[in-house]
C-alpha atoms as a PDB file:
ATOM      1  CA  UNK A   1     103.447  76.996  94.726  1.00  0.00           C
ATOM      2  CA  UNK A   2     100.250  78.265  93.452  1.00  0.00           C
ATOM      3  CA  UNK A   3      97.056  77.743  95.482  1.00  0.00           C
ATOM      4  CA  UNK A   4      93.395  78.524  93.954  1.00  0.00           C
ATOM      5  CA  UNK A   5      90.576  79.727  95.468  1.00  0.00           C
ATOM      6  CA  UNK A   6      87.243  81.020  94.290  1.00  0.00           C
ATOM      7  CA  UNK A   7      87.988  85.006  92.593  1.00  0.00           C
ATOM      8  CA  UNK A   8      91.768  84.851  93.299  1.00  0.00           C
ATOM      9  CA  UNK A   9      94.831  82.805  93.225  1.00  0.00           C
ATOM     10  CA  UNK A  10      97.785  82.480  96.274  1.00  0.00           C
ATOM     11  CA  UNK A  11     101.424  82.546  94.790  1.00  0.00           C
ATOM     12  CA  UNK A  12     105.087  83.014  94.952  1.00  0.00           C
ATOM     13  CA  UNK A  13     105.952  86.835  94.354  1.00  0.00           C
ATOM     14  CA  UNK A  14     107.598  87.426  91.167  1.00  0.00           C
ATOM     15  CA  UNK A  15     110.080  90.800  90.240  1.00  0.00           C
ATOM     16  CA  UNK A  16     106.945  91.100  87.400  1.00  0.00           C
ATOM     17  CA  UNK A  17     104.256  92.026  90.143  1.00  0.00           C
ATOM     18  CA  UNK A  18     106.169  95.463  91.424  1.00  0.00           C
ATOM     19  CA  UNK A  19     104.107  97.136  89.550  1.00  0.00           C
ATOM     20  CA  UNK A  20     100.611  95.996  90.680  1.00  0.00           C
ATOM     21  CA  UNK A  21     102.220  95.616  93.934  1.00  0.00           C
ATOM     22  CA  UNK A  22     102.776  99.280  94.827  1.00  0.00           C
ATOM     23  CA  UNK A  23      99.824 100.351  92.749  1.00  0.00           C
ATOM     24  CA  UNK A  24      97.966  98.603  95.665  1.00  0.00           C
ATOM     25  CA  UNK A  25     100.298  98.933  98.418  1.00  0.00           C
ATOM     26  CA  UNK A  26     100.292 102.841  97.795  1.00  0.00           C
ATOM     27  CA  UNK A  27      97.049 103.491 100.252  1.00  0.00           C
ATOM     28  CA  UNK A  28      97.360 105.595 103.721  1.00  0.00           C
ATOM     29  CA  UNK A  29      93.869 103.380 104.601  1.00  0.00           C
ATOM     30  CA  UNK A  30      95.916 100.451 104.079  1.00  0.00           C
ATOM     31  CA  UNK A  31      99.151 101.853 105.887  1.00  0.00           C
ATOM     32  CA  UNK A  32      96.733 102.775 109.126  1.00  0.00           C
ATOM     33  CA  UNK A  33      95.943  99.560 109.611  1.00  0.00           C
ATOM     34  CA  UNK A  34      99.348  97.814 109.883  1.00  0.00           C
ATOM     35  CA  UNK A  35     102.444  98.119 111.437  1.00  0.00           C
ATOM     36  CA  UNK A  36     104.990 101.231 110.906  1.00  0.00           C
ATOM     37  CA  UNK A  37     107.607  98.579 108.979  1.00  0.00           C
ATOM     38  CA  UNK A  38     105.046  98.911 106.115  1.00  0.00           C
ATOM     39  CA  UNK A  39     106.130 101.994 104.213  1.00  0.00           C
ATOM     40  CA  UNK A  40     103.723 105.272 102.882  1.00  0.00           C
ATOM     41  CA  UNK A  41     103.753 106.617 100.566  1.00  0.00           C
ATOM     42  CA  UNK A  42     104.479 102.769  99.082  1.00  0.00           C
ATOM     43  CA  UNK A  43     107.283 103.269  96.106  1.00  0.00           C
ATOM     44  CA  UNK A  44     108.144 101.217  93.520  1.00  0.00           C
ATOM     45  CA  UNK A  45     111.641 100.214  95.221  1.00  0.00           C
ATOM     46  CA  UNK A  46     109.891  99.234  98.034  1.00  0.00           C
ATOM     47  CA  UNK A  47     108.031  96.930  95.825  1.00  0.00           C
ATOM     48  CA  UNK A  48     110.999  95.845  94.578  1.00  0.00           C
ATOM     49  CA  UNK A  49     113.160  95.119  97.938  1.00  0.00           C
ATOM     50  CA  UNK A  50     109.706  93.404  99.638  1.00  0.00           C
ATOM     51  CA  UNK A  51     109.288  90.974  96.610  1.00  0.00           C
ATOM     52  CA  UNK A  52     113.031  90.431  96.517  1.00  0.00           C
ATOM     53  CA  UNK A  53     112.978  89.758 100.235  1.00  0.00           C
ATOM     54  CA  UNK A  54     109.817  87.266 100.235  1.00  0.00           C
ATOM     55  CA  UNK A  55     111.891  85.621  96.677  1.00  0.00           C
ATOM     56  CA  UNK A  56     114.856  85.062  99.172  1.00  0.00           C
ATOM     57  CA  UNK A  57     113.293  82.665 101.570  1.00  0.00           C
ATOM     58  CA  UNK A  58     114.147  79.525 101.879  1.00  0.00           C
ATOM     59  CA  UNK A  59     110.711  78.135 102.663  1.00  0.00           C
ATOM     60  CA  UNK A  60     107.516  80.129 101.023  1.00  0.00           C
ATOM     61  CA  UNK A  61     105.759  82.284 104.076  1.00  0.00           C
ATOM     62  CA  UNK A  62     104.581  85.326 101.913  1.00  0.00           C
ATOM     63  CA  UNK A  63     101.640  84.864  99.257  1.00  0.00           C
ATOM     64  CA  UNK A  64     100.854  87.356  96.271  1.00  0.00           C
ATOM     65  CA  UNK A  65      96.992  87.599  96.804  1.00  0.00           C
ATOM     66  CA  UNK A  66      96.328  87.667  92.901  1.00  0.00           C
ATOM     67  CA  UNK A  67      93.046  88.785  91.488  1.00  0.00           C
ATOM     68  CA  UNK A  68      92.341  89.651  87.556  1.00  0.00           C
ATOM     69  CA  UNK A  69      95.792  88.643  86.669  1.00  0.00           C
ATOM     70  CA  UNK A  70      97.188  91.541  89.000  1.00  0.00           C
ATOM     71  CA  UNK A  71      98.592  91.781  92.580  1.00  0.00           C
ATOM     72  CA  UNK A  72      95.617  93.144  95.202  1.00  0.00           C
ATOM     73  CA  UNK A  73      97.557  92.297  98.603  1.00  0.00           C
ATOM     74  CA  UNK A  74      99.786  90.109 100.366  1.00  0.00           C
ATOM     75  CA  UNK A  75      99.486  87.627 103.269  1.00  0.00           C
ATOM     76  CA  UNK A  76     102.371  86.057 105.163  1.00  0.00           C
ATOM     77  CA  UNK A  77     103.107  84.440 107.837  1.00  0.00           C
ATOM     78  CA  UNK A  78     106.339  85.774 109.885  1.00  0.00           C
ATOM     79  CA  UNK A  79     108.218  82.612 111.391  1.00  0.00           C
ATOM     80  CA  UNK A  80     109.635  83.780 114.838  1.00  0.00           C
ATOM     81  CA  UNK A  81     112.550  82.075 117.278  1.00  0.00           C
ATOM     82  CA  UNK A  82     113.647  81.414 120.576  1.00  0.00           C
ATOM     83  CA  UNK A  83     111.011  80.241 122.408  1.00  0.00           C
ATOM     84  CA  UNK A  84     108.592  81.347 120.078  1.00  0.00           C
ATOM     85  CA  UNK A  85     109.706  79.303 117.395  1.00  0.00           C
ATOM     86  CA  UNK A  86     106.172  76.831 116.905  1.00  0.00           C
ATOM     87  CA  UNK A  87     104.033  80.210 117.301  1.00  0.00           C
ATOM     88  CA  UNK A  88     103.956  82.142 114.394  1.00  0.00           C
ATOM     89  CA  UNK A  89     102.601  85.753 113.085  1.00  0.00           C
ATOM     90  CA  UNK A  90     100.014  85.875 110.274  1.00  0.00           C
ATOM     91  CA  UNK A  91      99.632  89.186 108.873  1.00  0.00           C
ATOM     92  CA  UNK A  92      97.624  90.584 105.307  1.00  0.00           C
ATOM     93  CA  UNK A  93      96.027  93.320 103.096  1.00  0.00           C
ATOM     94  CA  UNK A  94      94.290  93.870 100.622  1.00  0.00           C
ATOM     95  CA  UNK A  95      93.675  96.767  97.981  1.00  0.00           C
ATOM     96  CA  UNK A  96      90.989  98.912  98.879  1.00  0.00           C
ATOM     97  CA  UNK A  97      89.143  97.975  95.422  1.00  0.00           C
ATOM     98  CA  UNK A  98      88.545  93.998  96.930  1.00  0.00           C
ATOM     99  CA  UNK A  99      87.529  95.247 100.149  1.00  0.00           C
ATOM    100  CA  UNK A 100      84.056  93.328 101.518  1.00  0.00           C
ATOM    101  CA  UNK A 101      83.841  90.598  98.627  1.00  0.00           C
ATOM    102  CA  UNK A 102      85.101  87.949 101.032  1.00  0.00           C
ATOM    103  CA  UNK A 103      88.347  87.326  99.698  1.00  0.00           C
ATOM    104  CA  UNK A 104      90.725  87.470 102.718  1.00  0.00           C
ATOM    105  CA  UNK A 105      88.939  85.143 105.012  1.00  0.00           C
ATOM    106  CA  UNK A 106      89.423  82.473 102.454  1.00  0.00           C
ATOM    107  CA  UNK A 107      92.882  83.682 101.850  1.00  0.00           C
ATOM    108  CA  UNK A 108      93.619  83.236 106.251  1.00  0.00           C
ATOM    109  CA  UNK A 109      92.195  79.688 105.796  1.00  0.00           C
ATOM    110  CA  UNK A 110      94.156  78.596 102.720  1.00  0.00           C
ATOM    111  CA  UNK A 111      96.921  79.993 104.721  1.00  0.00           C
ATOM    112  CA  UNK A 112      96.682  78.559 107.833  1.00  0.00           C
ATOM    113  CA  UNK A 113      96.158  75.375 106.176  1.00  0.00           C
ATOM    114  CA  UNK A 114      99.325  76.009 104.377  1.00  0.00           C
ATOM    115  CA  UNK A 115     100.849  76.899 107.532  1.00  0.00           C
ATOM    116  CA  UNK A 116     100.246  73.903 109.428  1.00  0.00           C
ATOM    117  CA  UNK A 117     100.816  71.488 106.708  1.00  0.00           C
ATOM    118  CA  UNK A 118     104.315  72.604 105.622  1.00  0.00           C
ATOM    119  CA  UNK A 119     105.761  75.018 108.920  1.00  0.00           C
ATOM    120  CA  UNK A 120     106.766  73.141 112.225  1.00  0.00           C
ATOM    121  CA  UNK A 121     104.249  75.527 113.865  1.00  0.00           C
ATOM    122  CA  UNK A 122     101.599  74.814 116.051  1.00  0.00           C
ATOM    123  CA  UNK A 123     100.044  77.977 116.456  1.00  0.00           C
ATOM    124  CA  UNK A 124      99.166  81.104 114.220  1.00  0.00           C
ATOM    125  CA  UNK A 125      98.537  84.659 115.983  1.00  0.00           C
ATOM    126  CA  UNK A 126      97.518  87.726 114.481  1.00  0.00           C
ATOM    127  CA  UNK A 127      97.291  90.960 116.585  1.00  0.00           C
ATOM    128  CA  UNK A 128      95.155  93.448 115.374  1.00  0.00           C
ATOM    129  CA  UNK A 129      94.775  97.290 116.348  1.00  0.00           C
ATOM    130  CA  UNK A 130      91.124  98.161 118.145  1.00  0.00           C
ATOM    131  CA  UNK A 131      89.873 100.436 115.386  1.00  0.00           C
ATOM    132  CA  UNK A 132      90.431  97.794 112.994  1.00  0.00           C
ATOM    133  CA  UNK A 133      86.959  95.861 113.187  1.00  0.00           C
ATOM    134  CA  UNK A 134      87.158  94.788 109.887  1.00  0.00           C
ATOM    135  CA  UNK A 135      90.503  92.842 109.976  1.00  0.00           C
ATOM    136  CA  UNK A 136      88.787  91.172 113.911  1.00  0.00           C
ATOM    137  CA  UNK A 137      86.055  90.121 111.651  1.00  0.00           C
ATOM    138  CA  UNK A 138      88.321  88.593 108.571  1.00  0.00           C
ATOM    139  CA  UNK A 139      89.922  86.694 111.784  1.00  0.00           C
ATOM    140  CA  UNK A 140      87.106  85.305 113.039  1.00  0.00           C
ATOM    141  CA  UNK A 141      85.620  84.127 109.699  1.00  0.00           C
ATOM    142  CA  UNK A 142      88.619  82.523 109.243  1.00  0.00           C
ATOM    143  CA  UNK A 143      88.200  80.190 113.002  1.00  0.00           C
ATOM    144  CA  UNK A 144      90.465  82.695 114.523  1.00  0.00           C
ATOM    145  CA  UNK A 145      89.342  83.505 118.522  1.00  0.00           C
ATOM    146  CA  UNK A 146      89.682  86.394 120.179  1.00  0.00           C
ATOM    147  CA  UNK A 147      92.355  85.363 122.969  1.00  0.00           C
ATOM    148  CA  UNK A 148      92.834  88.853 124.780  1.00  0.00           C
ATOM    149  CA  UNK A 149      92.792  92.782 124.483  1.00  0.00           C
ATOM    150  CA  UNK A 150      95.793  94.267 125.448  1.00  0.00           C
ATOM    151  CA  UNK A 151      95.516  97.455 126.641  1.00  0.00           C
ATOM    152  CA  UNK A 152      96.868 100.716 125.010  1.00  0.00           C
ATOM    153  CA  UNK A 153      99.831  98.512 123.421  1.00  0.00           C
ATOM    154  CA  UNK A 154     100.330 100.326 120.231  1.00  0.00           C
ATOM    155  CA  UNK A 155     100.541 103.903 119.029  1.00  0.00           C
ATOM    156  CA  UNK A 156      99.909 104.464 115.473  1.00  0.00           C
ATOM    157  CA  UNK A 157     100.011 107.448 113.607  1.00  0.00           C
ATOM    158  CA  UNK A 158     100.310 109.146 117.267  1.00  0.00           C
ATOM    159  CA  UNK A 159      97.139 107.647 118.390  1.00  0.00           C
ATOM    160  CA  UNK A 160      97.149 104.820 121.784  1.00  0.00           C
ATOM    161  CA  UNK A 161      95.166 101.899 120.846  1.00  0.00           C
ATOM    162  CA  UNK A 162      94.220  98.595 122.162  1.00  0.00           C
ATOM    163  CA  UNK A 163      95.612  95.330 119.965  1.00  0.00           C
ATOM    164  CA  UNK A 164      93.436  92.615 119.976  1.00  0.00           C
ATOM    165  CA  UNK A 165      94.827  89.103 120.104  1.00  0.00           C
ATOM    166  CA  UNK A 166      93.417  86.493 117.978  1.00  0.00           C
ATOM    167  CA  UNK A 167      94.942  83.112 117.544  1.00  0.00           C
ATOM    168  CA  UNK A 168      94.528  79.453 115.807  1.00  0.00           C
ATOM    169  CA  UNK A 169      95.812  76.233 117.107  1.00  0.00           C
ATOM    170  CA  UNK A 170      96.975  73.600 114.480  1.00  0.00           C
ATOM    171  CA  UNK A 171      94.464  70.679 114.871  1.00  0.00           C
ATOM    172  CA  UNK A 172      95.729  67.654 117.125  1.00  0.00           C
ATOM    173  CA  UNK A 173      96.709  64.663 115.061  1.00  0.00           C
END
């Protein structure tokens, strides 16, 4: 599935984009920003096991944000169970070089779109850490709201933050 937006194109993740991939990936400003699963220094075989992961799903959740031919960032959505199986977790990033043109808002919205179209979710959530004002702002471009701040609930890089919880509900029928 391709989907095409104005300065970049949404896609499947293909073995060829390792390359670009970690090129991108491979930023400590990008690392800062998301959760510890997301490796620095970013290596190749990373690359390699995330696109071969995302290539294993059975339905597409993870996007190749594409810009210039070449792989800038990802954005996903992470499908969860139990009870929390029609709320889902939308997460992104970018390369530092497409950072403030107004690409990743449109990227949320093509994905929530996506989301609700073709995932038996109702709701999207994306929690964000509290020196991230950037990624609140992507959020609320892209009709996120701001649902609650939660209280030194995550340490990164050994450093007590709040998260801030922003959400989207899929539009009633």
């Amino acid at each position: 599935m391709e989907i095409k937006s104005d300065g970049f194109i949404l896609r499947e993740l293909r073995l060829a984009d390792a390359e670009s991939l970690q090129k991108h990936a491979d930023n400590p400003r990008i690392f800062d920003a998301l959760l510890d699963r997301f490796p620095s220094p970013y290596t190749m075989a990373d690359a390699v096991d995330f696109i071969g992961l995302a290539m294993a799903e059975n339905v597409q959740t993870k996007f190749a944000i594409v810009i210039n031919g070449e792989v800038a960032g990802v954005i996903g959505i992470d499908l969860r169970g139990d009870i929390y199986r029609k709320s889902a977790l939308i997460g992104y990033w970018l390369g530092q070089d497409h950072w403030g043109k107004g690409i990743m808002p449109k990227a949320v919205k093509l994905v929530v779109n996506y989301g609700f179209a073709n995932l038996d979710i109702v709701r999207l959530q994306a929690g964000v850490l509290g020196n991230n004002p950037k990624s609140m702002r992507v959020l609320e471009k892209a009709g996120f709201v701001k649902e609650a701040i939660c209280k030194n609930a995550i340490i990164k890089n050994g450093l007590i933050f709040d998260e801030h919880l922003y959400a989207t509900l899929k539009p009633s029928a």
